[in-house]
N, C-alpha and C. Protein backbone atom coordinates (compact mmCIF):
# COMPACT_ATOMS: atom_id res chain seq x y z
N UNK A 1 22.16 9.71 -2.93
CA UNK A 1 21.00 8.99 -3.39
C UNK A 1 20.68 7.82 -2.46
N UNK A 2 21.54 7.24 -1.99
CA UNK A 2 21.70 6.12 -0.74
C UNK A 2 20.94 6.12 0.54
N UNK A 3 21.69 7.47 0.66
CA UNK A 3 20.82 8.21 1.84
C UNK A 3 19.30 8.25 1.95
N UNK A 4 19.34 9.09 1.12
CA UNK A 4 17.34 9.59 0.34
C UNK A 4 16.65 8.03 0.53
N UNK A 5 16.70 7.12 0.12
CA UNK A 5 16.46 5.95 0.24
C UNK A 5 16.68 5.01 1.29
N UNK A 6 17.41 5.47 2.16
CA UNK A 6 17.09 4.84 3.49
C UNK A 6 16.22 5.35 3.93
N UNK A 7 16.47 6.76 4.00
CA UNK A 7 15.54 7.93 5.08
C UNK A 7 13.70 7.35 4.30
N UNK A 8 13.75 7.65 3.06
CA UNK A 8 12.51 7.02 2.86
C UNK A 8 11.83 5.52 3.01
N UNK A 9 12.79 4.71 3.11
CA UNK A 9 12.30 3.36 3.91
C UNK A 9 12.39 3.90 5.20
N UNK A 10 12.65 4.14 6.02
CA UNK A 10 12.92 4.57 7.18
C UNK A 10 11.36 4.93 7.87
N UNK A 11 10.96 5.86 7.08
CA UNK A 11 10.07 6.68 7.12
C UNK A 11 8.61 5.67 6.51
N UNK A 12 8.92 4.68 5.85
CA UNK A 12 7.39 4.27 5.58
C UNK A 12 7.36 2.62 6.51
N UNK A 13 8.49 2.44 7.12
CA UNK A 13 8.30 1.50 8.14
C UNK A 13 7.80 2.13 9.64
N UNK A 14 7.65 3.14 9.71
CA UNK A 14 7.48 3.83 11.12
C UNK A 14 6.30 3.67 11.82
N UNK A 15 4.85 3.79 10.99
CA UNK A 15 3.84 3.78 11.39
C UNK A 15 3.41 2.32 10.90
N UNK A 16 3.93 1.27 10.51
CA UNK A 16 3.68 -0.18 10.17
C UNK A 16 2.51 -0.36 11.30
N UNK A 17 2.75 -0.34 12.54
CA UNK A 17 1.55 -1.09 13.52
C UNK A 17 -0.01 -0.39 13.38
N UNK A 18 0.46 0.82 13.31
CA UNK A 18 -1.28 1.60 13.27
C UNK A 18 -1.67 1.12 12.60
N UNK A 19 -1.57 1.16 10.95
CA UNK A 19 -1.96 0.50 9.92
C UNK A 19 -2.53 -0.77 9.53
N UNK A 20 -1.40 -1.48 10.67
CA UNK A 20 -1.76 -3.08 10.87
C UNK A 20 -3.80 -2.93 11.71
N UNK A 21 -3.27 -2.06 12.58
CA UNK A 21 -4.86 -1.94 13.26
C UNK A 21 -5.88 -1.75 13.11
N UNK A 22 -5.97 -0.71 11.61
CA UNK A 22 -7.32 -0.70 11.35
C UNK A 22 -7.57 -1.53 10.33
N UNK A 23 -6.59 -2.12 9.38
CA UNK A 23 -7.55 -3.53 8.85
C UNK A 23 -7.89 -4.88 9.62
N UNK A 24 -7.38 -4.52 11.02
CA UNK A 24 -7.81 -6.21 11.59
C UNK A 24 -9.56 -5.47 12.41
N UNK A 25 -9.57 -4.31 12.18
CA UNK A 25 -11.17 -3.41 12.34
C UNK A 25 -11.64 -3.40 11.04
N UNK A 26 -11.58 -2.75 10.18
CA UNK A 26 -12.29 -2.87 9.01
C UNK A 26 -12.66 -4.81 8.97
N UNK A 27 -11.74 -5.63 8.91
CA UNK A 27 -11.77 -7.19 8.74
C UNK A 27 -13.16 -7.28 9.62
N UNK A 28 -12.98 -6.99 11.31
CA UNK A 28 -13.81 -7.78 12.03
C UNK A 28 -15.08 -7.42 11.95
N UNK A 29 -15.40 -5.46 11.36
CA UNK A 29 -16.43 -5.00 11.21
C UNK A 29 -17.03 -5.75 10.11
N UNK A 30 -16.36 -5.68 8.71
CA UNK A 30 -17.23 -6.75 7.47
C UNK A 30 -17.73 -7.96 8.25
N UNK A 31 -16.90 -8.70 8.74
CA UNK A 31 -17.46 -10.06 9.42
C UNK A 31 -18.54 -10.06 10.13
N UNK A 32 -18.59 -8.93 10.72
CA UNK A 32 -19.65 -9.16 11.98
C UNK A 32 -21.18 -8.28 11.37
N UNK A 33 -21.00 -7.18 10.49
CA UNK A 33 -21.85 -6.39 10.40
C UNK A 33 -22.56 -6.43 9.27
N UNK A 34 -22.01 -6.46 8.08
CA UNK A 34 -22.21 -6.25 6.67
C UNK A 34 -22.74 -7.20 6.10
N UNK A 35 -23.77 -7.15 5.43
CA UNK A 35 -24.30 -8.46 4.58
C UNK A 35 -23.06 -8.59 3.19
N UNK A 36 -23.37 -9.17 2.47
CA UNK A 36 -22.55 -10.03 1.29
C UNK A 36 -22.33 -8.66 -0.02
N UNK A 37 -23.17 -7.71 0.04
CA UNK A 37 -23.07 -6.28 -0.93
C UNK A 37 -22.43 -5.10 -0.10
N UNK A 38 -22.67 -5.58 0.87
CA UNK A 38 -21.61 -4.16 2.27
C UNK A 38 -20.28 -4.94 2.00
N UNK A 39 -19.77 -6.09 1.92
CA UNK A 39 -18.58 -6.64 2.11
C UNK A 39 -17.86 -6.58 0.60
N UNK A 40 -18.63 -6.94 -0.33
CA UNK A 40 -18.10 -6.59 -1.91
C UNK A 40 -17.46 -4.80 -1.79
N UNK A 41 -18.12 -4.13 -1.33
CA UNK A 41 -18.26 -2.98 -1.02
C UNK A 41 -17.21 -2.09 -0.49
N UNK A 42 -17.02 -2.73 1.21
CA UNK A 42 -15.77 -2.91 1.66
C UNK A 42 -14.46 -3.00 0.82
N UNK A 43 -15.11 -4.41 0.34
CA UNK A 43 -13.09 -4.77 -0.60
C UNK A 43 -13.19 -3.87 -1.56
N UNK A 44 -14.08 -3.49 -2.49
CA UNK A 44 -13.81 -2.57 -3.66
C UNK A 44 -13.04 -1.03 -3.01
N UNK A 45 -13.32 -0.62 -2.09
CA UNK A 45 -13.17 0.43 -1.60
C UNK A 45 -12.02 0.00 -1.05
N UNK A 46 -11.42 -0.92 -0.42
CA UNK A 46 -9.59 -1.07 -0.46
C UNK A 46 -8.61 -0.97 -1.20
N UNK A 47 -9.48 -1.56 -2.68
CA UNK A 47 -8.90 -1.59 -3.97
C UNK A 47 -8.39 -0.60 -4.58
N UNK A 48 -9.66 0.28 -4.05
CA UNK A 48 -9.83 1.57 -5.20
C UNK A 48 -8.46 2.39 -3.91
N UNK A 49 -8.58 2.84 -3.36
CA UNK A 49 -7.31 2.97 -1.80
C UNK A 49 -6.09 2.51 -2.51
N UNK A 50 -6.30 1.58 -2.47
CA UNK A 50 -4.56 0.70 -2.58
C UNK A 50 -4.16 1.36 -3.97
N UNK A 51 -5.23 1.62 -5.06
CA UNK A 51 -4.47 1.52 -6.56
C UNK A 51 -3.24 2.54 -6.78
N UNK A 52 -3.77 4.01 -6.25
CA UNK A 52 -3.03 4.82 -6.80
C UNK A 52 -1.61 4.74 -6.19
N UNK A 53 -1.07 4.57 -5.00
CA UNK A 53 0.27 4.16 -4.68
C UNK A 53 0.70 3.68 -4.99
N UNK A 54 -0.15 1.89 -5.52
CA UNK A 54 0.75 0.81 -5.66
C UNK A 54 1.40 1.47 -7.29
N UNK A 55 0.17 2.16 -8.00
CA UNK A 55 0.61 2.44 -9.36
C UNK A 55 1.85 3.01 -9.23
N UNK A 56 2.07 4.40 -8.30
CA UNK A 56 3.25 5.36 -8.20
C UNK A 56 4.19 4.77 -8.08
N UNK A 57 4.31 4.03 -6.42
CA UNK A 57 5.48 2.84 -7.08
C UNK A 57 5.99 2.41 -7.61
N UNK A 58 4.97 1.34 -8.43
CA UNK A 58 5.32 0.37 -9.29
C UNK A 58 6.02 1.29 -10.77
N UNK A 59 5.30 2.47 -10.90
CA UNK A 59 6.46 3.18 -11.78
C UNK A 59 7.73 3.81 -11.35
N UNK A 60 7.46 4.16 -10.26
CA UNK A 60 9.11 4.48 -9.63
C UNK A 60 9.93 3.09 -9.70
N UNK A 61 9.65 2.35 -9.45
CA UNK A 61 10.42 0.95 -9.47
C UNK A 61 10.91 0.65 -11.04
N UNK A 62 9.94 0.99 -11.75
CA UNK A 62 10.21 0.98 -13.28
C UNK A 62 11.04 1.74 -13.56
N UNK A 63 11.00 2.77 -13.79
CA UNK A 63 11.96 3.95 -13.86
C UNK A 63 13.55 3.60 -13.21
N UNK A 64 13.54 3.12 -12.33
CA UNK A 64 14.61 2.74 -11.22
C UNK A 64 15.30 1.62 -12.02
N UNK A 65 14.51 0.55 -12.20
CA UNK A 65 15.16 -0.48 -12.96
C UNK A 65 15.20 -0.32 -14.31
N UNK A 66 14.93 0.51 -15.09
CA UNK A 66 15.74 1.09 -16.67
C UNK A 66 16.55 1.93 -16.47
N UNK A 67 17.04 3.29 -15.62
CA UNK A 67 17.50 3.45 -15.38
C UNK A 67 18.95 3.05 -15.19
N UNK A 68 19.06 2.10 -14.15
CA UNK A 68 19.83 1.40 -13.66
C UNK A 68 20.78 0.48 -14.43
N UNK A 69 19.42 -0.35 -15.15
CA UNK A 69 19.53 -1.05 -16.62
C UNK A 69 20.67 -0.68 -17.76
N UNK A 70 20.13 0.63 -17.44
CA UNK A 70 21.00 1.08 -19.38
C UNK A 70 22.47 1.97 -18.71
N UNK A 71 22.65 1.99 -17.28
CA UNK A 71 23.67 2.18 -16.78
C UNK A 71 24.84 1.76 -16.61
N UNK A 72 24.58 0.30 -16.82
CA UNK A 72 25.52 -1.05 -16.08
C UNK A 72 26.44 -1.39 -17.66
């Protein structure tokens, strides 16, 4: 189980820089291009992006820590 869990951090630190790259593009494009309803626009559409992982996560993390919890 140790393992599995390195290899998967392992694996979601790998591509860290690409990632870093296109929000400092998405950032400079809102700034430079988009009026004030393109930029609401923008962020909603990161939001809506970001939710469903952070959700999966945040229940794997849950799961992990009851788990763990009713183990000890």
């Amino acid at each position: 189980m140790k393992k599995l869990l390195l290899i998967i951090a392992v694996l979601f630190t790998i591509n860290t820089n690409i990632e870093g790259q296109g929000c400092s593009v998405c950032s400079q494009t809102a700034a430079n291009g988009l009026d004030k309803n393109g930029a609401k626009g923008l962020n909603g559409g990161i939001i809506y992006l970001a939710f469903l992982p952070l959700v999966i996560m945040g229940t794997l993390g849950f799961i992990w820590w009851k788990t763990n919890k009713n183990n000890s």
